[in-house]
N, C-alpha and C. Protein backbone atom coordinates (compact mmCIF):
# COMPACT_ATOMS: atom_id res chain seq x y z
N UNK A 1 256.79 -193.31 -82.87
CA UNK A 1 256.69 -191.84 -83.01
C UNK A 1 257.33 -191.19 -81.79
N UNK A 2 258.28 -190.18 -82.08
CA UNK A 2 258.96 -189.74 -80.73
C UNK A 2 258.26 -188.68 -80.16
N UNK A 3 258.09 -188.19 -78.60
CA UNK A 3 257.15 -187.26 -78.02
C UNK A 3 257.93 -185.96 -78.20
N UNK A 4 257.39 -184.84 -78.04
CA UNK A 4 258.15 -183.71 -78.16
C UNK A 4 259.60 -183.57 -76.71
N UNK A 5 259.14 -184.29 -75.95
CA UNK A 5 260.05 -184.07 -75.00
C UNK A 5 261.52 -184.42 -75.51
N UNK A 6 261.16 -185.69 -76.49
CA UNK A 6 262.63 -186.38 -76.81
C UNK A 6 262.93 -185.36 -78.55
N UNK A 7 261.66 -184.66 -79.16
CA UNK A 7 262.05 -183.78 -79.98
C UNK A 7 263.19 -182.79 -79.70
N UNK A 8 262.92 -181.98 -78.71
CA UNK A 8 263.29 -180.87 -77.66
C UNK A 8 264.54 -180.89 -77.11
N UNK A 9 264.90 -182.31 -76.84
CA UNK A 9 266.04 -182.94 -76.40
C UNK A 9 267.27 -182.64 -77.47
N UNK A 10 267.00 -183.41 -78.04
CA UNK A 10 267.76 -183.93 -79.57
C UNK A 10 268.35 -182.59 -80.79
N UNK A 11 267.03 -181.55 -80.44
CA UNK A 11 267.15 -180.41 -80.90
C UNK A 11 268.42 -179.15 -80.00
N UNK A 12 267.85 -179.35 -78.78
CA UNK A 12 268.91 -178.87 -77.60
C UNK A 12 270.22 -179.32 -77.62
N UNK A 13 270.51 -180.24 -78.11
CA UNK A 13 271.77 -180.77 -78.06
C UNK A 13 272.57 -180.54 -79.46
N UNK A 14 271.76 -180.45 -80.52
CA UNK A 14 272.57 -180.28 -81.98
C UNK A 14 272.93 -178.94 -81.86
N UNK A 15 271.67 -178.52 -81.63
CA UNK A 15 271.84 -176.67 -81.95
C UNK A 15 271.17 -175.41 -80.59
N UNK A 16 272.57 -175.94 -79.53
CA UNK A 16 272.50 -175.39 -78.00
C UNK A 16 272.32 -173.58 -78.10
N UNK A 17 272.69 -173.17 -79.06
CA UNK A 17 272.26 -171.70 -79.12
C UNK A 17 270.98 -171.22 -79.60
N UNK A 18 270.37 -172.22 -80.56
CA UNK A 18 268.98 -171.64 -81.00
C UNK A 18 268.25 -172.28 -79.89
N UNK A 19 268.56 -173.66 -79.25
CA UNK A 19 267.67 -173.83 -77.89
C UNK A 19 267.28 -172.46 -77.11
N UNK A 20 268.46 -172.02 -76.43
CA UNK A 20 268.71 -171.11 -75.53
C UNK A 20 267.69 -169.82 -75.94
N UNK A 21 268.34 -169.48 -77.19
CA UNK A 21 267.04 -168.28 -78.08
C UNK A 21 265.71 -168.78 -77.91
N UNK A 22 265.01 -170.07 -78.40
CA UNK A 22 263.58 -170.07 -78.52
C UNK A 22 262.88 -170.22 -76.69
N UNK A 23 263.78 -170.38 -76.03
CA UNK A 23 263.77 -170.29 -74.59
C UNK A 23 263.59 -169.08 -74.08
N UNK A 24 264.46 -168.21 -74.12
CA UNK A 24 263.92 -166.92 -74.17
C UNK A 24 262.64 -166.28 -74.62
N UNK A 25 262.84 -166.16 -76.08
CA UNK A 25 261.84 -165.86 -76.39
C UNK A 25 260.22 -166.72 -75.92
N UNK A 26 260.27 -167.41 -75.52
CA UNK A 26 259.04 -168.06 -74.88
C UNK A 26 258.68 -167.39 -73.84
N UNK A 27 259.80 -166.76 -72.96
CA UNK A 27 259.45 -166.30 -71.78
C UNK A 27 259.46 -164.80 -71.74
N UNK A 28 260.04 -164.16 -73.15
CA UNK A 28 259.28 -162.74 -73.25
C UNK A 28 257.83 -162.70 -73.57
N UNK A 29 257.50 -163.73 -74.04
CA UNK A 29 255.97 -163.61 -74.75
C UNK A 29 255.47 -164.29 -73.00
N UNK A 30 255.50 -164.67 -72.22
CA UNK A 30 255.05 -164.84 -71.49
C UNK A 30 255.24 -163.81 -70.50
N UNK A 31 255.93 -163.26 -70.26
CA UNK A 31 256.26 -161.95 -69.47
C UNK A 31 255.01 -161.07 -69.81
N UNK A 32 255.33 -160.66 -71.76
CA UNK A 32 254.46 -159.73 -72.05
C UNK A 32 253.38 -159.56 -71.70
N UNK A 33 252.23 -161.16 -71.76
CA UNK A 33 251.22 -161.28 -71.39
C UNK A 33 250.94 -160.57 -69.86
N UNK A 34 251.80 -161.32 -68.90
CA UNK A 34 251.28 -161.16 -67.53
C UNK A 34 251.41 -159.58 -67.11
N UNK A 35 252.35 -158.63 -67.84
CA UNK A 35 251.95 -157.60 -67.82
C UNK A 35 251.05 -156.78 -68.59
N UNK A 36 250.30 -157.25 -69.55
CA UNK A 36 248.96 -156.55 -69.88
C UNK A 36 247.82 -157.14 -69.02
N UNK A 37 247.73 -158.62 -68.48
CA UNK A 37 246.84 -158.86 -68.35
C UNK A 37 246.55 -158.14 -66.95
N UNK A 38 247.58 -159.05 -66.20
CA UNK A 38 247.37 -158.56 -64.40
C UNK A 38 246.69 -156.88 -64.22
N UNK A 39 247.33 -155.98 -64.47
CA UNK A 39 246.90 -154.76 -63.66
C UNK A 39 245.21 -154.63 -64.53
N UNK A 40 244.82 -155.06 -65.88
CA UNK A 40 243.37 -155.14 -66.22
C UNK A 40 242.26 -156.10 -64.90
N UNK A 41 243.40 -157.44 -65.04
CA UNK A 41 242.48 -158.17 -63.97
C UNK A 41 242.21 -157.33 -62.17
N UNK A 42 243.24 -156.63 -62.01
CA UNK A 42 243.34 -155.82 -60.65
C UNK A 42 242.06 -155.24 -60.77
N UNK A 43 242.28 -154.15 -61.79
CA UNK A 43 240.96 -153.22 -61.93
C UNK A 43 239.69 -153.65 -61.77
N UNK A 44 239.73 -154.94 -62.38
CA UNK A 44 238.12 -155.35 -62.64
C UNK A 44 237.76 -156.31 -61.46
N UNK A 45 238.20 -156.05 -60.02
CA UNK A 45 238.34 -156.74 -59.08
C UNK A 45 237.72 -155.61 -58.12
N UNK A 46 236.89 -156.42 -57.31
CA UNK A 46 236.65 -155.19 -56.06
C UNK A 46 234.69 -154.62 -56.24
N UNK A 47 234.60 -154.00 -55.49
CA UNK A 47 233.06 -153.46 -55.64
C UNK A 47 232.57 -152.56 -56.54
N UNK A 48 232.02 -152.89 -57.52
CA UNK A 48 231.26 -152.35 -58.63
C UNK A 48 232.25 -150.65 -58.49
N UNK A 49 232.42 -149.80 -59.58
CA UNK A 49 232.94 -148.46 -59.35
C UNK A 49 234.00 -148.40 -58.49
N UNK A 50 234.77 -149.49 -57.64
CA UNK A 50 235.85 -149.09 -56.98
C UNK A 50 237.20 -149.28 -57.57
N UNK A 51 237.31 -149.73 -59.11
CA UNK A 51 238.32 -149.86 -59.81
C UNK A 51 239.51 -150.56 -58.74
N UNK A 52 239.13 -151.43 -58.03
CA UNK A 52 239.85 -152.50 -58.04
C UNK A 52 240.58 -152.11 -56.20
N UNK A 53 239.84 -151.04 -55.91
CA UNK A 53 240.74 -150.22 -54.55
C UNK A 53 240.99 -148.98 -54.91
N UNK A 54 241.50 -148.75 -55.89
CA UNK A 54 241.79 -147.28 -55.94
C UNK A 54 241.01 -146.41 -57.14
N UNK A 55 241.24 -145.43 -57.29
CA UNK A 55 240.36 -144.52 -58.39
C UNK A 55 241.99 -144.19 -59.55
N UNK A 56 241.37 -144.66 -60.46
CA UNK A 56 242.51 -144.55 -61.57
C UNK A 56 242.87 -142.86 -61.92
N UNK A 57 241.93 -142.10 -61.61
CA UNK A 57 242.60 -140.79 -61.30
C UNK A 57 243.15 -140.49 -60.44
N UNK A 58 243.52 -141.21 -59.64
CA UNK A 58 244.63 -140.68 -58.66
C UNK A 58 246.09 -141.55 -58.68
N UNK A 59 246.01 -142.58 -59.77
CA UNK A 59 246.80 -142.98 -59.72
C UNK A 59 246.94 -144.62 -58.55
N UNK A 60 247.56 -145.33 -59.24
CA UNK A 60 248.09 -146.96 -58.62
C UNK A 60 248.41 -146.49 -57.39
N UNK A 61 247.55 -147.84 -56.27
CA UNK A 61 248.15 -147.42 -55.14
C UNK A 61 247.53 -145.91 -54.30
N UNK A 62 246.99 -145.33 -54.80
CA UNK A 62 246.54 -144.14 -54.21
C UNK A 62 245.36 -144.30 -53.82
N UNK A 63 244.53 -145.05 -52.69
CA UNK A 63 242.86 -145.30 -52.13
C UNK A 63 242.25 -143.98 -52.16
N UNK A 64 241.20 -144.22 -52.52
CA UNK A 64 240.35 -142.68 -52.08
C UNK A 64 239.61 -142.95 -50.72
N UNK A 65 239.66 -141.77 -50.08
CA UNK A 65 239.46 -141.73 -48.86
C UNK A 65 238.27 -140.78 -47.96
N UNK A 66 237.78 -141.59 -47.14
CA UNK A 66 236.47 -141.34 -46.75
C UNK A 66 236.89 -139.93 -45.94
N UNK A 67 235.91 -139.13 -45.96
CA UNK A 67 235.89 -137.75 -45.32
C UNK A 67 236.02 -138.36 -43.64
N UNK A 68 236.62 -137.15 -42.99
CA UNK A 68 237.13 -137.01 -41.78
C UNK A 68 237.06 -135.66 -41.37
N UNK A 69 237.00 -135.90 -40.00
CA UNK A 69 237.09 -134.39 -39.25
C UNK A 69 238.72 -134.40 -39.04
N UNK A 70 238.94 -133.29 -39.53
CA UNK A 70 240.46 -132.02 -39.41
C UNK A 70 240.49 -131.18 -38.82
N UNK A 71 240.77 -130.76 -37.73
CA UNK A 71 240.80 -129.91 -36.84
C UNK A 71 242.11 -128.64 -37.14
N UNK A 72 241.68 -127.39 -37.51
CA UNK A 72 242.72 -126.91 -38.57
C UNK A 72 243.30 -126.05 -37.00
N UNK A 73 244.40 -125.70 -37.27
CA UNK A 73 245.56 -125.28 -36.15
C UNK A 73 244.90 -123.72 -36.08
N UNK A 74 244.68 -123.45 -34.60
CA UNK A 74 244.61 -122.13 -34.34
C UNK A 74 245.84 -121.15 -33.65
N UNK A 75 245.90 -119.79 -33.58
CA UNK A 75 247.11 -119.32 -33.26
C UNK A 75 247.08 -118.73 -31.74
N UNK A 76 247.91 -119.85 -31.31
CA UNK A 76 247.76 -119.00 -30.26
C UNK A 76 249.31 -118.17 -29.72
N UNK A 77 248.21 -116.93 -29.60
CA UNK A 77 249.39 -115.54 -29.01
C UNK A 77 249.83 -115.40 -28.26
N UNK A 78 249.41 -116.13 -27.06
CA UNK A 78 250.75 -116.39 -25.54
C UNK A 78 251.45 -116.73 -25.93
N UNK A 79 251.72 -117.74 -26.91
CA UNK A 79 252.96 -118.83 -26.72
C UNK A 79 253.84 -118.39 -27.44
N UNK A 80 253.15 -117.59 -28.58
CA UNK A 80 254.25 -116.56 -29.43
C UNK A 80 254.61 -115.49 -28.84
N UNK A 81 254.13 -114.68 -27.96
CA UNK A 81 254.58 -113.84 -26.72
C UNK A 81 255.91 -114.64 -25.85
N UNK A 82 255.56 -116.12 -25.47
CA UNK A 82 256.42 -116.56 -24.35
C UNK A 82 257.87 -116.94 -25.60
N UNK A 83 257.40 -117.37 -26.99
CA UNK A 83 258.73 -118.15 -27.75
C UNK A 83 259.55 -116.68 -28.00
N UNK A 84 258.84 -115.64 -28.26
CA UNK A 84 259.66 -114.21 -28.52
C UNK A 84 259.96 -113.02 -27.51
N UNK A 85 259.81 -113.78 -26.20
CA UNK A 85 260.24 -112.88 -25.19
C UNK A 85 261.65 -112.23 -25.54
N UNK A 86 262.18 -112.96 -25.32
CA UNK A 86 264.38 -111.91 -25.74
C UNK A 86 263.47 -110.76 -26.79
N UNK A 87 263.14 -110.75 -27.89
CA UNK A 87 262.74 -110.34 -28.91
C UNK A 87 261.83 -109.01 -28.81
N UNK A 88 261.13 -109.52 -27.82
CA UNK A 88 259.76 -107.91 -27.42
C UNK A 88 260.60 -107.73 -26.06
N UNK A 89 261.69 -107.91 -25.44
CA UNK A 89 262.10 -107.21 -24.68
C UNK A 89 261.14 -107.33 -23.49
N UNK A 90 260.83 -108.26 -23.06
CA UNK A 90 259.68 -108.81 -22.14
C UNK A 90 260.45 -108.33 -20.54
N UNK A 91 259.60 -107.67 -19.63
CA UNK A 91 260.58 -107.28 -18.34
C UNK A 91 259.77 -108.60 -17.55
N UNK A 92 260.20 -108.89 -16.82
CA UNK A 92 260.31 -110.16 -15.69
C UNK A 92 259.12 -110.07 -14.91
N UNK A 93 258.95 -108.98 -14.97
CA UNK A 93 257.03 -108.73 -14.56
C UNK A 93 256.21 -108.67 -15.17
N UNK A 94 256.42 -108.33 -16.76
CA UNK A 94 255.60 -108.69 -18.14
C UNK A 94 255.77 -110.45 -18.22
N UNK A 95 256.37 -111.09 -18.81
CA UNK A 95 256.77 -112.31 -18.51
C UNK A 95 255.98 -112.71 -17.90
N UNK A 96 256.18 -112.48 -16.50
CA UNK A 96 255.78 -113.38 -14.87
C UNK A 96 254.12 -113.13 -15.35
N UNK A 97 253.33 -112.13 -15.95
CA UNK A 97 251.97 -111.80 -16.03
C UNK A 97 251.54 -112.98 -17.50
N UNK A 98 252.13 -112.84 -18.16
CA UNK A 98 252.46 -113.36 -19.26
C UNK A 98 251.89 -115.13 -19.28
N UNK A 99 252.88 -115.58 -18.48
CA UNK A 99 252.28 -116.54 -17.85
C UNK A 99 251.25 -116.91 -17.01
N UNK A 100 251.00 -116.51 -16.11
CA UNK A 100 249.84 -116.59 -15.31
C UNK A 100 248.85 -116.60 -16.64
N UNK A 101 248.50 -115.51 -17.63
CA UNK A 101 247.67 -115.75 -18.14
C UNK A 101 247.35 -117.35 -19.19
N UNK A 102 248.81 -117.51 -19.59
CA UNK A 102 249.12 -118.60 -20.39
C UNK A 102 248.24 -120.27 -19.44
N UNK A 103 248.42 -120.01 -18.01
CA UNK A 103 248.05 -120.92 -17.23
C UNK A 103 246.00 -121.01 -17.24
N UNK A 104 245.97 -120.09 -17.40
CA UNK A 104 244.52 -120.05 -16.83
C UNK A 104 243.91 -120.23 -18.31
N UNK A 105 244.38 -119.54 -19.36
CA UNK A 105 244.06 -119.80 -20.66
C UNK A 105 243.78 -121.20 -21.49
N UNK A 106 245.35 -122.18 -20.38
CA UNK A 106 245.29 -123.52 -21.21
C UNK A 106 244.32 -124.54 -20.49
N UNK A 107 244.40 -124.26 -18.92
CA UNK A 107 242.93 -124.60 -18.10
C UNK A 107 241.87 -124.71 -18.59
N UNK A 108 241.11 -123.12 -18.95
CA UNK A 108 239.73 -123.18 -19.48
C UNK A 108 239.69 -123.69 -21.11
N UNK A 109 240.94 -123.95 -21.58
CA UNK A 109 240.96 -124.67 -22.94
C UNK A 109 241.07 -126.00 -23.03
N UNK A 110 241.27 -126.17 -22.01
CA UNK A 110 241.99 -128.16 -21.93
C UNK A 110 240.74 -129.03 -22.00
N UNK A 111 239.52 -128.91 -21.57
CA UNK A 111 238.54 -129.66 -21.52
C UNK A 111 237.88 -129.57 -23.84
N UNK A 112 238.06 -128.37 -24.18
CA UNK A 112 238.04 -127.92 -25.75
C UNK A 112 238.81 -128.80 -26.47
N UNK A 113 240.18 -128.60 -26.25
CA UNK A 113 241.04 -129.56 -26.68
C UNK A 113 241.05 -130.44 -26.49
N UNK A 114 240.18 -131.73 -25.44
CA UNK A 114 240.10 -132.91 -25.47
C UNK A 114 238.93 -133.38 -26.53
N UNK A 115 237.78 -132.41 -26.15
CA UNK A 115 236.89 -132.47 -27.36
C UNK A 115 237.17 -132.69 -28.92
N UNK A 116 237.71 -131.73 -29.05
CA UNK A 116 238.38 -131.73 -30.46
C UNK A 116 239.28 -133.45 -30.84
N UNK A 117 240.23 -133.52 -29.91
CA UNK A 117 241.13 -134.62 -30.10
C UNK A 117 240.29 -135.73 -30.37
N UNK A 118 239.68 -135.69 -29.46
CA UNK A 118 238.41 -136.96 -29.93
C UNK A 118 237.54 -137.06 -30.70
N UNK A 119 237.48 -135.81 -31.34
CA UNK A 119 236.33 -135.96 -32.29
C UNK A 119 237.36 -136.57 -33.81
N UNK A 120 238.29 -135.85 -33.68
CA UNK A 120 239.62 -136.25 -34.92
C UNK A 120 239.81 -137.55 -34.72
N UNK A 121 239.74 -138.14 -33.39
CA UNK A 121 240.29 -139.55 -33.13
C UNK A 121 239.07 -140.61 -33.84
N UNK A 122 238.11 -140.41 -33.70
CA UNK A 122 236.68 -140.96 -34.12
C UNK A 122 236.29 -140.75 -35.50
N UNK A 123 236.58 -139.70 -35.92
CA UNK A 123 236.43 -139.31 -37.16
C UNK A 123 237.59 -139.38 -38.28
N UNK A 124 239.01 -140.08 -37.68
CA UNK A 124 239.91 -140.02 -38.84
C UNK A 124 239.57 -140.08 -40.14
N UNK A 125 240.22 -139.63 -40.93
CA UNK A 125 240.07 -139.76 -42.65
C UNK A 125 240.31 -141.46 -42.52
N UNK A 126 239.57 -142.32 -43.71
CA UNK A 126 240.24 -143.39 -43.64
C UNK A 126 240.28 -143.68 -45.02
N UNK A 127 240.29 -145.11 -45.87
CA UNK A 127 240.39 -145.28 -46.96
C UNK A 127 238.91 -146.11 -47.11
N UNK A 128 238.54 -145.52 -48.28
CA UNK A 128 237.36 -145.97 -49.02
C UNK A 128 237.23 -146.63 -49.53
N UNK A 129 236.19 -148.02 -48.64
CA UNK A 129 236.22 -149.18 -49.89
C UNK A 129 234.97 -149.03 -50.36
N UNK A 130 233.94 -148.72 -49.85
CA UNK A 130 232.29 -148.60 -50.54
C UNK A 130 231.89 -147.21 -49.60
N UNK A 131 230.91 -147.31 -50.48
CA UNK A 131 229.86 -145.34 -49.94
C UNK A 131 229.52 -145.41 -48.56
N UNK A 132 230.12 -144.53 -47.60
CA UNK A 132 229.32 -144.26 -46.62
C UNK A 132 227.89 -144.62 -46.42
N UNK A 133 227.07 -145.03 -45.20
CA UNK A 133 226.08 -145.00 -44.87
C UNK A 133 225.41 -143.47 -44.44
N UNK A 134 224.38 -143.82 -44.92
CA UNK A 134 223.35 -142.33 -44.64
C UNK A 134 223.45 -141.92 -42.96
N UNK A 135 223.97 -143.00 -42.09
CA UNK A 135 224.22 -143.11 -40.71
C UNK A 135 225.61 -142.24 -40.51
N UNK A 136 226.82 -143.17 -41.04
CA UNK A 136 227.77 -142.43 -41.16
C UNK A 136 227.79 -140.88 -41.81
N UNK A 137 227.24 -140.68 -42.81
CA UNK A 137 227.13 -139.15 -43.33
C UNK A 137 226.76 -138.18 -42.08
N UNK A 138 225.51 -139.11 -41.44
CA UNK A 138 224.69 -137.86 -40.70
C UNK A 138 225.79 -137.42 -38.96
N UNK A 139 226.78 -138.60 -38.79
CA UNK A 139 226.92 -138.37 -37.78
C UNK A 139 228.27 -138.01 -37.95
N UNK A 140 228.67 -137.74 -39.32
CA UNK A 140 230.06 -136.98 -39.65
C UNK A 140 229.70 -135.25 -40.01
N UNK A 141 228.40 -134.96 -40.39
CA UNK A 141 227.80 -133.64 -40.47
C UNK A 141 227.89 -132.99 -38.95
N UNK A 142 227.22 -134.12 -38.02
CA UNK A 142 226.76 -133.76 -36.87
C UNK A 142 228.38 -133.48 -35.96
N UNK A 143 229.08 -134.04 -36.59
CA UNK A 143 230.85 -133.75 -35.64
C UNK A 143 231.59 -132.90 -36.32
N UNK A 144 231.21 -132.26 -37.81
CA UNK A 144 231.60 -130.52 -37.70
C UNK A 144 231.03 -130.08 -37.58
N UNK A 145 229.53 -130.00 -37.26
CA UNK A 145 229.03 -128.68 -36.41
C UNK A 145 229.64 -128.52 -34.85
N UNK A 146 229.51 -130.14 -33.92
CA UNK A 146 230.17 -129.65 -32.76
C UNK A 146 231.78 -129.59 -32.91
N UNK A 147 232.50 -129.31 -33.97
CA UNK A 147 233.90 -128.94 -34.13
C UNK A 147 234.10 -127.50 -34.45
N UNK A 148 233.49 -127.08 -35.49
CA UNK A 148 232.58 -125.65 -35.54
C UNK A 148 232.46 -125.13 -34.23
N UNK A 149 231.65 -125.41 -33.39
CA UNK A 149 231.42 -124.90 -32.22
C UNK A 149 232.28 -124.75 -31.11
N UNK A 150 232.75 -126.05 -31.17
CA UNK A 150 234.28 -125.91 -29.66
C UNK A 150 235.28 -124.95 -30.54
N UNK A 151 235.63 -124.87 -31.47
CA UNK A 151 236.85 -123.85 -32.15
C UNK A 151 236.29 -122.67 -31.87
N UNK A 152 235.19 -122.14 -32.14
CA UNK A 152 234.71 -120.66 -31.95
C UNK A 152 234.97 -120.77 -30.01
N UNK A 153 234.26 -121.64 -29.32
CA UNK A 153 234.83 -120.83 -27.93
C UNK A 153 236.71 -121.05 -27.56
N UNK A 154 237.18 -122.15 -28.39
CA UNK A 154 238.58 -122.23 -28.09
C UNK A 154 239.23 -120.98 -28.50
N UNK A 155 238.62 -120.13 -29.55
CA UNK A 155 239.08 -118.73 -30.66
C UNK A 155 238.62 -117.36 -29.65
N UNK A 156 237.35 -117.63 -29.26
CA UNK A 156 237.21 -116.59 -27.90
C UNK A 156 238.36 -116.76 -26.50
N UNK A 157 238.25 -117.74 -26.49
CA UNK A 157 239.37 -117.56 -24.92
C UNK A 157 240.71 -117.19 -25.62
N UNK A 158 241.02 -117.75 -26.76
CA UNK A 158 242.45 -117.44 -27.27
C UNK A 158 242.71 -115.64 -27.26
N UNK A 159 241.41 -115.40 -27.78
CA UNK A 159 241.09 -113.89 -28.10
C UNK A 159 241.49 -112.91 -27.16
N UNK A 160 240.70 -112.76 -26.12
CA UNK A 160 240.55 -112.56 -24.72
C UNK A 160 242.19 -112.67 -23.99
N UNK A 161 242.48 -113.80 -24.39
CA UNK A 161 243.69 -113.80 -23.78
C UNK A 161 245.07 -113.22 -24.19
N UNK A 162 244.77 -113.19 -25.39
CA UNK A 162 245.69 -112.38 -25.93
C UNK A 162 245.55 -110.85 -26.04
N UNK A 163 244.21 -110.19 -25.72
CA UNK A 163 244.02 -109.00 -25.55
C UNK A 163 244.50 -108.53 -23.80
N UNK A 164 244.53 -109.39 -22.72
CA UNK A 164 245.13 -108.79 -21.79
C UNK A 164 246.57 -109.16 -21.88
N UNK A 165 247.07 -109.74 -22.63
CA UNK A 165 248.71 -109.81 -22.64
C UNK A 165 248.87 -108.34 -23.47
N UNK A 166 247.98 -107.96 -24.51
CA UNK A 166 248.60 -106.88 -25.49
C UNK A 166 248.59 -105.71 -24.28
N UNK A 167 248.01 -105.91 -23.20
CA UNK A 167 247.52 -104.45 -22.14
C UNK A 167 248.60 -104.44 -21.28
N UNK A 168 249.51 -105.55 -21.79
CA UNK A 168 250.80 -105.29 -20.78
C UNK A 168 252.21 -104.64 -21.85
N UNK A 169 252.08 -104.58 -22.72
CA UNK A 169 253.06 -104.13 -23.50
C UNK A 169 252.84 -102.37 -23.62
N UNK A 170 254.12 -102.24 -23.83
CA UNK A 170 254.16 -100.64 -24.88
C UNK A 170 253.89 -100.95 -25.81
N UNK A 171 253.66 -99.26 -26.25
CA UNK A 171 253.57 -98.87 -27.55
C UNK A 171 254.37 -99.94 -28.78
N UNK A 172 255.76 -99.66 -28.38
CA UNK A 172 256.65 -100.56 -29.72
C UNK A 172 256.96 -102.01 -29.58
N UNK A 173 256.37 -102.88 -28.31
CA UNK A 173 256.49 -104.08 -28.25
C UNK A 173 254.68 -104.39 -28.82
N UNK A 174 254.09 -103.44 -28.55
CA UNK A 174 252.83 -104.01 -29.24
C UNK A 174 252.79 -104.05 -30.75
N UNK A 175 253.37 -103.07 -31.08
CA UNK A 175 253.97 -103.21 -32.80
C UNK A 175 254.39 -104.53 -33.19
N UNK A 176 255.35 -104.72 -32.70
CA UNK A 176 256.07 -105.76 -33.11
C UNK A 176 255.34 -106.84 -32.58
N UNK A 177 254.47 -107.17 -31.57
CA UNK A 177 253.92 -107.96 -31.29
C UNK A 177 252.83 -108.28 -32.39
N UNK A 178 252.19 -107.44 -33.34
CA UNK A 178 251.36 -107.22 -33.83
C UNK A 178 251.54 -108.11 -35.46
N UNK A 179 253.29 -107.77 -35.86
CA UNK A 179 253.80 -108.06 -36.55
C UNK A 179 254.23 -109.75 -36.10
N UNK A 180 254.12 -110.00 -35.81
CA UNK A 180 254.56 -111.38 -35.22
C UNK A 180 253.76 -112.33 -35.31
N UNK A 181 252.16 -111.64 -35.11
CA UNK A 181 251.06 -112.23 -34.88
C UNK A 181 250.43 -112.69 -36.29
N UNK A 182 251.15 -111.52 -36.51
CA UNK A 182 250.81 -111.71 -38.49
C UNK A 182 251.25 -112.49 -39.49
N UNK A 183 252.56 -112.79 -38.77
CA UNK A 183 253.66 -113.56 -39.38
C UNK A 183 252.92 -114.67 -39.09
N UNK A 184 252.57 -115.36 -38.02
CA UNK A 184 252.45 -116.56 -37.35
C UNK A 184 251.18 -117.03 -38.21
N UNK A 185 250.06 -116.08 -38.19
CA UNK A 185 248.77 -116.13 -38.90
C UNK A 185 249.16 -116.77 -40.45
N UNK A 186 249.99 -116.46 -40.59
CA UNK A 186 250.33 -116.09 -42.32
C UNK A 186 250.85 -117.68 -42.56
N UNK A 187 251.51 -118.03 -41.59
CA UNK A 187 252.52 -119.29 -41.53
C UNK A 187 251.67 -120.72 -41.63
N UNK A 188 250.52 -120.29 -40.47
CA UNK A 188 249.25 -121.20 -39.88
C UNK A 188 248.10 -121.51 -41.81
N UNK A 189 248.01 -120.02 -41.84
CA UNK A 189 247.15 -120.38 -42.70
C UNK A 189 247.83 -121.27 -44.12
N UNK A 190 249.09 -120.98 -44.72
CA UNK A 190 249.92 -121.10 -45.63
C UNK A 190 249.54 -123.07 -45.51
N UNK A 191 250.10 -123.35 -44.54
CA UNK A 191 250.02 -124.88 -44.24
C UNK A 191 248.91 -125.20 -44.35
N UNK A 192 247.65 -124.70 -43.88
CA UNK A 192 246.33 -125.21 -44.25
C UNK A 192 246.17 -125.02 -45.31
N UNK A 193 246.33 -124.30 -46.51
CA UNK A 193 246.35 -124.19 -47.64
C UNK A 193 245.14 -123.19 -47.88
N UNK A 194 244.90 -122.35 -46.78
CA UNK A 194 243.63 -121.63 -47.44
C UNK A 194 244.07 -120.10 -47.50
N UNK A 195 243.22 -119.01 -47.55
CA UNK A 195 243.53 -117.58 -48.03
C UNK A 195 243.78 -116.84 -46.29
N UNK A 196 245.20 -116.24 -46.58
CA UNK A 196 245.17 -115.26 -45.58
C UNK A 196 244.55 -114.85 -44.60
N UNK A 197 244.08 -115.22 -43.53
CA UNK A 197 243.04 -114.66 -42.96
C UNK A 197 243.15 -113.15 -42.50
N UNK A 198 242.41 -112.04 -43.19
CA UNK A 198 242.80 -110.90 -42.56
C UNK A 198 242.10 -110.04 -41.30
């Protein structure tokens, strides 16, 4: 009795084009398979509800991702004073004041801004493989309230400081200063994606 190997043979050699065809076709039906099966087996891989790593509403490849502190961009009005000097017609003694304040402003802010940096650094967004701990929750609550808090005094000194730069302008550089400020506001908020702040 001959084995299929020497069937296969014998067959390959009479009729080299239908070989070639049932060859193929063996390996579309095997193709087909490994693409229905694999991305089912992906899914059903991983920790109960985590669809395999990612959330199938967001799409293959897309992790869902654990909450993080974001530290959203505030505006500050010296620096748009110092980038639009040519512009407000700044005299060399407006300027020269201009700065000084810019100095003392980024001083009493620099210790704020390290705060912040570190709290973003500690708190990055990351990718989600299982639920936060009731630990982690409480001590990601507890780092936007003190993020909350350093932004409101970083938003007072910004404040402040930009109200004795406005005490050095005229009338029509404060206009336009005013307009600038608005622009910048408008620009800041646009990127964060939230409403106008008016």
């Amino acid at each position: 009795m001959r084995n299929a190997s020497n069937v296969w043979t014998e067959f390959a050699v009479k009729r080299p084009i239908a070989a070639r065809l049932a060859v193929f076709a063996l390996f579309a039906v095997i193709a087909s398979f490994v693409v229905i099966t694999v991305p089912s087996l992906a899914g059903a891989q991983g920790p109960p509800g985590m669809g395999g790593g990612f959330d199938r509403s967001r799409g293959p490849g897309k992790l869902a991702r654990e909450p993080g502190i974001t530290v959203p961009k505030q505006l500050n009005m010296i620096n748009v004073l110092i980038e639009h000097r040519q512009e407000l017609m700044l005299s060399d003694d407006q300027f020269l004041h201009v700065i000084r304040i810019k100095r003392a402003v980024d001083s009493t802010d620099a210790p704020l801004m390290r705060k912040l940096d570190s709290l973003q650094r500690v708190f990055k967004p990351m990718p989600l493989f299982k639920e936060p701990s009731p630990q982690r929750r409480d001590s990601l609550a507890e780092a936007q309230a003190v993020m909350l808090q350093t932004i409101t005094g970083l938003r007072e000194h910004l404040d402040e400081a930009r109200d004795r730069a406005y005490q050095l302008l005229s009338s029509t550089q404060l206009a336009r200063a005013g307009e600038l400020e608005a622009k910048a506001q408008k620009e800041i908020d646009a990127e964060a994606k939230v409403p106008v702040r008016k």
